[in-house]
Protein backbone atom coordinates (compact mmCIF):
# COMPACT_ATOMS: atom_id res chain seq x y z
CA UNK A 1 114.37 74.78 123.98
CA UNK A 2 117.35 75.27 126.35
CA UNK A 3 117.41 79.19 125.96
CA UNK A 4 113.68 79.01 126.87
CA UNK A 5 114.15 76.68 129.92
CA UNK A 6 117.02 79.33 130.81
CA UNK A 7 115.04 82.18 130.44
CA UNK A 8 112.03 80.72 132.53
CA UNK A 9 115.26 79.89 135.30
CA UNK A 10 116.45 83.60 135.29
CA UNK A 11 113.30 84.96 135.53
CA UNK A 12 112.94 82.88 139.18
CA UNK A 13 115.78 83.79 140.27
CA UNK A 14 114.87 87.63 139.61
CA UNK A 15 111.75 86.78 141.03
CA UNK A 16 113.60 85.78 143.91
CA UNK A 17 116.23 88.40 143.91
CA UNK A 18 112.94 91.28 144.13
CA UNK A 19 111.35 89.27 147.56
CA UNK A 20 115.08 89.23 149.26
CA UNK A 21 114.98 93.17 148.35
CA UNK A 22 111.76 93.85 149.65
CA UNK A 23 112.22 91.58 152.74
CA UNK A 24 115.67 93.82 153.28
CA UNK A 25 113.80 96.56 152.72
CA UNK A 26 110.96 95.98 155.55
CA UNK A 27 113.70 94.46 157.69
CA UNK A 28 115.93 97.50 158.01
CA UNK A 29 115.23 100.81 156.03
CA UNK A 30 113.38 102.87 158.61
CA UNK A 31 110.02 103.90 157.23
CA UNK A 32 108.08 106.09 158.69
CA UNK A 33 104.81 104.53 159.12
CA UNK A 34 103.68 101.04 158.77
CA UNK A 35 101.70 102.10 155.59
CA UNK A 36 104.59 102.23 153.57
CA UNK A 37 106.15 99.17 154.30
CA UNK A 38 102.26 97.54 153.14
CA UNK A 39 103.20 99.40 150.05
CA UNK A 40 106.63 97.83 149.38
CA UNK A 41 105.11 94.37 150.21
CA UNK A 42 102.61 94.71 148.16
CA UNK A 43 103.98 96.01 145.30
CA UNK A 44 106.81 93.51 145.63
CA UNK A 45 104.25 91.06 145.50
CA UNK A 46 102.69 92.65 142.04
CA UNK A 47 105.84 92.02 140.55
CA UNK A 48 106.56 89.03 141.49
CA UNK A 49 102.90 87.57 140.40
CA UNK A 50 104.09 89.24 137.19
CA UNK A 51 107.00 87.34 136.42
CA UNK A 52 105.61 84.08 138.02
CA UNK A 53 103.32 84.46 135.32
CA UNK A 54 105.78 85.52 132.88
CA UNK A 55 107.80 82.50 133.61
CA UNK A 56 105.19 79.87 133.83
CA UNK A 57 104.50 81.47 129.80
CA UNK A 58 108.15 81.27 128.64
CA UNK A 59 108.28 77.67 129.58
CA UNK A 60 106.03 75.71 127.24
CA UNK A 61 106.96 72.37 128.88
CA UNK A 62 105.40 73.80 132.33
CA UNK A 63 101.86 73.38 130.81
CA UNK A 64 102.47 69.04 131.16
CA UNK A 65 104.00 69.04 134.42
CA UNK A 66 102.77 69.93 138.01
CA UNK A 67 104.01 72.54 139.60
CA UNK A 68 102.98 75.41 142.19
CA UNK A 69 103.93 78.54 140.47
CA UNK A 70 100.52 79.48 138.41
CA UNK A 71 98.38 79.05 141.75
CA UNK A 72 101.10 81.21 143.55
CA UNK A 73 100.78 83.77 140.93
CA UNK A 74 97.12 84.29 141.57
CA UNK A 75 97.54 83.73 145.21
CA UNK A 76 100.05 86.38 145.66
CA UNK A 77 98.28 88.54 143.15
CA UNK A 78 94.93 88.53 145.13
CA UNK A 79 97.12 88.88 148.58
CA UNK A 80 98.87 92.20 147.16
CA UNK A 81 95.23 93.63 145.69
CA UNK A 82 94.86 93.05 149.53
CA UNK A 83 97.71 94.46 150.97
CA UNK A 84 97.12 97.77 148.76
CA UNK A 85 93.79 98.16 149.52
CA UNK A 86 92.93 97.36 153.08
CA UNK A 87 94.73 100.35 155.10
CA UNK A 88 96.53 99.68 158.25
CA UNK A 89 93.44 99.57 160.51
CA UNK A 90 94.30 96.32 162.82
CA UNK A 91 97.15 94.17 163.46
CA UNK A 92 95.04 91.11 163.77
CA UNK A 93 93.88 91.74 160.03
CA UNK A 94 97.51 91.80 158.62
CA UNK A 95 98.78 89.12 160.59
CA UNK A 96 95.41 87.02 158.84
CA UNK A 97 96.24 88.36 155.20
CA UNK A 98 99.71 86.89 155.47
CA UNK A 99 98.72 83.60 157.39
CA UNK A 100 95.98 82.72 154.34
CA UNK A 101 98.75 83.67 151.70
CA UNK A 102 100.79 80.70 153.63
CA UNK A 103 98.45 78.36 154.19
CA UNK A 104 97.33 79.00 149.95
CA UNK A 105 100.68 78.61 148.55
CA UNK A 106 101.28 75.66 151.43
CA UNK A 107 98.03 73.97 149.72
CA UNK A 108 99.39 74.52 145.71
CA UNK A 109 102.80 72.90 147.06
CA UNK A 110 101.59 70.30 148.58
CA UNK A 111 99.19 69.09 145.75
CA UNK A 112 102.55 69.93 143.46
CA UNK A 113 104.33 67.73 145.90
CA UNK A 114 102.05 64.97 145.51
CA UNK A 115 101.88 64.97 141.62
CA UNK A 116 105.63 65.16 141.27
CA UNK A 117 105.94 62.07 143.35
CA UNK A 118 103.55 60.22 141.45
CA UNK A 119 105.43 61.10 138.25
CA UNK A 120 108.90 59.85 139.45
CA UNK A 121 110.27 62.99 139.89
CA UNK A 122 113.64 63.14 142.06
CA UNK A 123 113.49 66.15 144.31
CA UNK A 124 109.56 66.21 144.74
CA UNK A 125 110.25 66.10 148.65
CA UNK A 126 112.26 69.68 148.31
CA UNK A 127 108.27 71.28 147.45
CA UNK A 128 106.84 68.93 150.45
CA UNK A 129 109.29 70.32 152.81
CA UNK A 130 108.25 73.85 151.53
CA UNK A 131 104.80 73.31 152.24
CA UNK A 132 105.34 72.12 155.29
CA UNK A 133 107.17 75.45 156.28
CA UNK A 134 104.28 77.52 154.78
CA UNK A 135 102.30 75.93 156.97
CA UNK A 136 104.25 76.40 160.24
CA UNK A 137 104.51 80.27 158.65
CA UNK A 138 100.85 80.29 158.75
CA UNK A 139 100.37 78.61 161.81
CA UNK A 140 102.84 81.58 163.52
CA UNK A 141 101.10 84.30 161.78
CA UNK A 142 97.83 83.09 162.76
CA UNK A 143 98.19 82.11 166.35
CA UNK A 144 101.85 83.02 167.48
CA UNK A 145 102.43 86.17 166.42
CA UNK A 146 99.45 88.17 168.03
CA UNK A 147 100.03 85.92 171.06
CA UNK A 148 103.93 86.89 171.31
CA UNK A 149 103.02 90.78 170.41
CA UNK A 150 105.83 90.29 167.71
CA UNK A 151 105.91 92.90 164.88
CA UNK A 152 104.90 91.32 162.40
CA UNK A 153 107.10 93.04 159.64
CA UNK A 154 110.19 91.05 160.50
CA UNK A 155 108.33 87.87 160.14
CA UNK A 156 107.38 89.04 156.89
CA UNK A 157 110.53 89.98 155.53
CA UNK A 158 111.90 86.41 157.26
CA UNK A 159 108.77 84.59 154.94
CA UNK A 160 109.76 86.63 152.16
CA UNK A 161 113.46 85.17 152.07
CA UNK A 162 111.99 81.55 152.54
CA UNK A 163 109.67 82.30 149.19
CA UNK A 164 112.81 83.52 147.72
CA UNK A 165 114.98 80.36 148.08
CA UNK A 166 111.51 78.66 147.42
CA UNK A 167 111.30 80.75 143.75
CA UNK A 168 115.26 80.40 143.18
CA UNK A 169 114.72 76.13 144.14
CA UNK A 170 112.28 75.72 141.79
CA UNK A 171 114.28 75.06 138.58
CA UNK A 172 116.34 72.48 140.43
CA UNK A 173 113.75 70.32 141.76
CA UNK A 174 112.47 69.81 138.17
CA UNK A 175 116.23 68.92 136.93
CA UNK A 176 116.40 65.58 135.64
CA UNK A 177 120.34 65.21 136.45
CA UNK A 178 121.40 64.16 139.72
């Protein structure tokens, strides 16, 4: 049972390890259009889906407790089928793409967040909190970023780091020790 908790553990923190690659990859490697950096997204995004799925199968004791990383899986899975296969036509398209992946995985924490309370678990307030910042991440990809004529790609890579210490958090807030 422990090996299998571990293994579902080490397969968010890869998960988390591949978005703070990606996110240093659209941060800083100079690509040479902005269709290539959709492509790293999105198939940064495949994998992760992948082994959020993969993980949420390892651990049988996930299937009796609530938790946000199924949802995400789908979520993000649907997002990067989007990412792939709309081209680069309009800023105001991508910005919306990443703003609903936000708000979706804001929604799946915050029902997580509610459930885990509920249940008596310690660190339910950790998911809350991350909700709340998906939000505010949708909120400034929706309405800020056009507004501020930011690229967005930066803000991307900065939500993909926040997903990662949300992926690499996950464990803990389920950890019944102190």
């Amino acid at each position: 049972m422990i090996a299998i908790k571990n293994h579902a553990r080490n397969i968010l923190i890869l998960v988390s390890l591949v978005l703070t690659a990606a996110a240093a990859a659209v941060i800083f490697y100079p690509f040479t259009n902005e269709r290539q950096k959709e492509i790293v997204i999105g198939a940064s995004f495949i994998l992760v889906a992948l082994l959020c799925f993969i993980s949420f199968s390892v651990n049988k004791r996930i299937y009796f407790r609530p938790g946000w990383l199924l949802q995400t899986a789908f979520f993000i899975t649907i997002f990067a089928l989007l990412i792939f296969f709309l081209p680069v036509i309009d800023f105001e398209l991508n910005v919306t793409v990443y703003a609903f992946l936000a708000f979706f995985i804001a929604s799946a924490q915050f029902c997580a967040s509610i459930q885990l309370s509920a249940l008596e678990i310690r660190r339910w307030w950790i998911v809350l909190i991350f909700s709340i910042v998906n939000i505010l991440f949708g909120v400034y990809f929706l309405k800020l970023c056009s507004v501020l004529n930011i690229s967005e790609y930066p803000s991307v890579g900065i939500y993909m780091v926040v997903l990662a210490v949300n992926f690499a958090l996950e464990p803990w807030v389920y950890n019944k020790k102190n």
